[in-house]
Protein backbone atom coordinates (compact mmCIF):
# COMPACT_ATOMS: atom_id res chain seq x y z
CA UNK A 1 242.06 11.89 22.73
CA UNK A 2 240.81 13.88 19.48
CA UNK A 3 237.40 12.31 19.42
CA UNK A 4 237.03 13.23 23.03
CA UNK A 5 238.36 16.65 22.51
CA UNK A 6 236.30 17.24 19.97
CA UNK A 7 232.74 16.88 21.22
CA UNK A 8 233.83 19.20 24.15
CA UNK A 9 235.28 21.96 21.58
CA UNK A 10 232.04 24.21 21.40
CA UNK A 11 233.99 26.33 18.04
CA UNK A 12 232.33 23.78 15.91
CA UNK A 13 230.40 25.21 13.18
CA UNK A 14 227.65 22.22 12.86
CA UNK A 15 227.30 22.80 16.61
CA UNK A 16 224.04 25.27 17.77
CA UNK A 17 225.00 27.94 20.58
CA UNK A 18 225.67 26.32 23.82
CA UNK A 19 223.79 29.73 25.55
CA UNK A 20 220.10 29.54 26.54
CA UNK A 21 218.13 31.80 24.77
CA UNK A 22 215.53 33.64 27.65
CA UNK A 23 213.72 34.56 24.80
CA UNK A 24 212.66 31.00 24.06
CA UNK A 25 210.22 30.99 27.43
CA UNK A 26 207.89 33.71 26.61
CA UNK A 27 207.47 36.53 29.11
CA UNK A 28 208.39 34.15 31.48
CA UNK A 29 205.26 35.97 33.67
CA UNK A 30 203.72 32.90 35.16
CA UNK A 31 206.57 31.02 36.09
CA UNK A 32 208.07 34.54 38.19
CA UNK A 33 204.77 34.33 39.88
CA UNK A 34 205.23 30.45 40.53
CA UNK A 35 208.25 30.84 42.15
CA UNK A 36 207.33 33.78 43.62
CA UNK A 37 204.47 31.69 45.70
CA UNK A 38 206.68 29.32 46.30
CA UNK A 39 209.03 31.39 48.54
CA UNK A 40 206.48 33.05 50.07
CA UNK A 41 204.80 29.50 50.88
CA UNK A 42 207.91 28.48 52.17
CA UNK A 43 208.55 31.47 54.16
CA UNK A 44 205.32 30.89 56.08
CA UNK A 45 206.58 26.89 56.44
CA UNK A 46 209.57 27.94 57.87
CA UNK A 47 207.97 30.71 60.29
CA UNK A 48 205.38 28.24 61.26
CA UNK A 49 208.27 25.65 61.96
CA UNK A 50 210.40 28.43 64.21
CA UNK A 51 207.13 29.30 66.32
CA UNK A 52 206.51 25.69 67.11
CA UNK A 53 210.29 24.65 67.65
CA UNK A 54 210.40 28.00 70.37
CA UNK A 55 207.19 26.50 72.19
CA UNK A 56 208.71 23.17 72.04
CA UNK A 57 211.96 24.76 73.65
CA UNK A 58 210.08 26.75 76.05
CA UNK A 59 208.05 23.32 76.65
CA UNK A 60 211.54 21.25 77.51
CA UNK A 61 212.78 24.28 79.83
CA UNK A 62 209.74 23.92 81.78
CA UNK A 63 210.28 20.07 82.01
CA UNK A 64 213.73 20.37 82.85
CA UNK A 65 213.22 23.61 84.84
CA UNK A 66 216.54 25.38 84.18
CA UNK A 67 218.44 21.93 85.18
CA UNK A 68 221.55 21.01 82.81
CA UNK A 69 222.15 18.07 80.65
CA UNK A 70 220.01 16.40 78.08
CA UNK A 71 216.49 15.72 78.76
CA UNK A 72 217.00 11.51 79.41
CA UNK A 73 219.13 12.47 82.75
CA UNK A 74 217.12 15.30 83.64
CA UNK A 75 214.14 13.21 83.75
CA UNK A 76 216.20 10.61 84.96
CA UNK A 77 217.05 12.31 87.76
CA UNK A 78 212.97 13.74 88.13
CA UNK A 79 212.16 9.45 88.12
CA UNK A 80 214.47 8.79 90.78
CA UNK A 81 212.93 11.51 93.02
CA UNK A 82 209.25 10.28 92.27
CA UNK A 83 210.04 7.25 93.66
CA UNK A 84 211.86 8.24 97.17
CA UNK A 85 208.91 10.78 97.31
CA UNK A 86 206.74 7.45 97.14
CA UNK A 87 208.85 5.15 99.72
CA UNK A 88 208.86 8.62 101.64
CA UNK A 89 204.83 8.97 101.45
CA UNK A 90 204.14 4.91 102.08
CA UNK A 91 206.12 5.30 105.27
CA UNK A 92 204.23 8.24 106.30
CA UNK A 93 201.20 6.62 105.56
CA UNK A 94 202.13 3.40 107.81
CA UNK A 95 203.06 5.56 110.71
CA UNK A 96 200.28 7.57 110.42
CA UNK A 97 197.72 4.18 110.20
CA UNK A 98 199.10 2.81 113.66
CA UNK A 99 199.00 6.61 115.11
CA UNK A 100 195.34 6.63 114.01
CA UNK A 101 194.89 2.84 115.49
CA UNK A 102 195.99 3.82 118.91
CA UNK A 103 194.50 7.41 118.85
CA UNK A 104 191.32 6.04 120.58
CA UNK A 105 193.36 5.11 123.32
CA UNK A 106 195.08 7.89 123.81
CA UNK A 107 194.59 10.98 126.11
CA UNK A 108 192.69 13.41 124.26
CA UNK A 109 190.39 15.40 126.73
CA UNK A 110 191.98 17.12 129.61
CA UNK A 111 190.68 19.53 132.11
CA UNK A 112 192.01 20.84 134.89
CA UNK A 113 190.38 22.52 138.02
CA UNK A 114 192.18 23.86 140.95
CA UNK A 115 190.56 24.82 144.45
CA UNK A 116 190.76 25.72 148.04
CA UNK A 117 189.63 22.48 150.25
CA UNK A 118 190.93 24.40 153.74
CA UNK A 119 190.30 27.54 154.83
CA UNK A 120 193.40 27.47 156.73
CA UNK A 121 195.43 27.19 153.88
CA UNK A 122 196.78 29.83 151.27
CA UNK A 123 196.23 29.80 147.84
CA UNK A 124 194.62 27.15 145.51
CA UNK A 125 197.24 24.48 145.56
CA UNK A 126 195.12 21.70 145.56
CA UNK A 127 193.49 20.24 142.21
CA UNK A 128 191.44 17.93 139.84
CA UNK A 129 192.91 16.84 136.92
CA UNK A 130 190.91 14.03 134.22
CA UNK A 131 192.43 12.78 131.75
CA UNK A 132 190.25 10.49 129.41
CA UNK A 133 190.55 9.28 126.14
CA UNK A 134 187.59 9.97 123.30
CA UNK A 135 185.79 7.15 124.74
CA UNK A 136 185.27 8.76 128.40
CA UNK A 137 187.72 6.33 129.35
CA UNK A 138 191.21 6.97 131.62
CA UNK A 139 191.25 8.65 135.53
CA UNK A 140 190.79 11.87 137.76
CA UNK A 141 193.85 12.51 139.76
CA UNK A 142 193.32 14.61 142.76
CA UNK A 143 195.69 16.07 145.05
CA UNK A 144 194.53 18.22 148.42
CA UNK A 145 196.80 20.18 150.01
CA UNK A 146 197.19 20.96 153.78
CA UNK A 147 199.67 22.37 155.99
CA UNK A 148 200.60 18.97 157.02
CA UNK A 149 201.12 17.62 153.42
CA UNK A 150 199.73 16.46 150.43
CA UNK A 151 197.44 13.94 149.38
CA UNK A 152 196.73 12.16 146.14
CA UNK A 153 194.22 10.62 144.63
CA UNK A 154 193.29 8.71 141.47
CA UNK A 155 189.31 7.17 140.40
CA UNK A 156 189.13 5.38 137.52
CA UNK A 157 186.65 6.80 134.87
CA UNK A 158 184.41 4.55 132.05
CA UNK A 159 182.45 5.88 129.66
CA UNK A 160 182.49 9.31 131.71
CA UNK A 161 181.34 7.95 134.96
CA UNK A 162 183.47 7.46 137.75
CA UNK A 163 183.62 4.23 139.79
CA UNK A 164 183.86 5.59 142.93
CA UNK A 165 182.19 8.89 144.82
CA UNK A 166 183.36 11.87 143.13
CA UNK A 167 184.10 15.50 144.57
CA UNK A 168 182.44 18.62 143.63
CA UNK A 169 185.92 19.25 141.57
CA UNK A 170 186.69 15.79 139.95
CA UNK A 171 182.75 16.15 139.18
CA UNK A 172 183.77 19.51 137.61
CA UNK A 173 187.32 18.02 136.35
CA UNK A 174 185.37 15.26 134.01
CA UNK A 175 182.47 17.44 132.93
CA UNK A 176 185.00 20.03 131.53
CA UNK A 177 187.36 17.05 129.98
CA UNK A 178 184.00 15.57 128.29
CA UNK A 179 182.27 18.91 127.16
């Protein structure tokens, strides 16, 4: 235990002063302006860093948009939605395909014209209706009115021609449905 003792007992008289003389460096000028540019380089670095780790923060609110938990389940959950949205859309798209198959066939031009065929009756209760599809294809349906009762009629209609004689009105009905 001496020997140790001894090289940690600092009293020794063949020992130098343990204390660092300032002196020894000089004016110590350049290496105050060293460290000096050091901190201020490394105060830019670190404002630098805290502007970029705010956009980045601002970036990961606008990705998670306000939404809490960590950003894997957040966009998680964002995943999960893109792909009902796409099941969603693929459906849509087949039902709108077959509604766009049998839109041809459908009624899409319509016209109406009502009249007076008796002069004994009131009103114009009897009419012309056509109902074709974008072809000039479908019927005229025409019902007269009497005192005695009512009447109905239907032509077929190709191509916007009739097959039969037409009235004044169903003439009327099919040029209006076809304009």
């Amino acid at each position: 235990m001496g020997g140790a003792w001894r090289l940690l007992d600092c009293r020794r008289p063949d020992w130098e002063d343990p204390r660092i003389d300032l002196r020894s460096f000089g004016d110590g000028g350049p290496i105050v302006v060293a460290l000096i540019v050091a901190i201020v380089v490394l105060a830019v670095i670190v404002l630098l860093l805290a502007r970029r780790v705010m956009g980045l923060d601002a970036r990961l609110r606008g990705l998670t948009r306000g939404e809490d938990g960590d950003l894997e389940a957040v966009l998680g959950a964002h995943i999960d939605r893109v792909y009902a949205l796409r099941k969603d859309v693929e459906r849509l798209a087949s039902r709108a395909e077959r509604l766009e198959a049998g839109a041809p066939h459908a009624f899409q031009r319509t016209a109406l014209v009502r009249f007076n065929p008796f002069e004994d009756t009131g009103g114009n209760q009897s009419f012309a209706l056509a109902l074709l599809d974008a072809d000039g294809n479908g019927w005229v349906l025409s019902s007269l009115h009497a005192r005695t009762g009512t009447r109905m009629y239907a032509k077929a209609v190709r191509g916007g021609r009739a097959d039969g004689a037409l009235s004044d009105e169903e003439t009327a009905a099919i040029r209006q449905a076809t304009a």
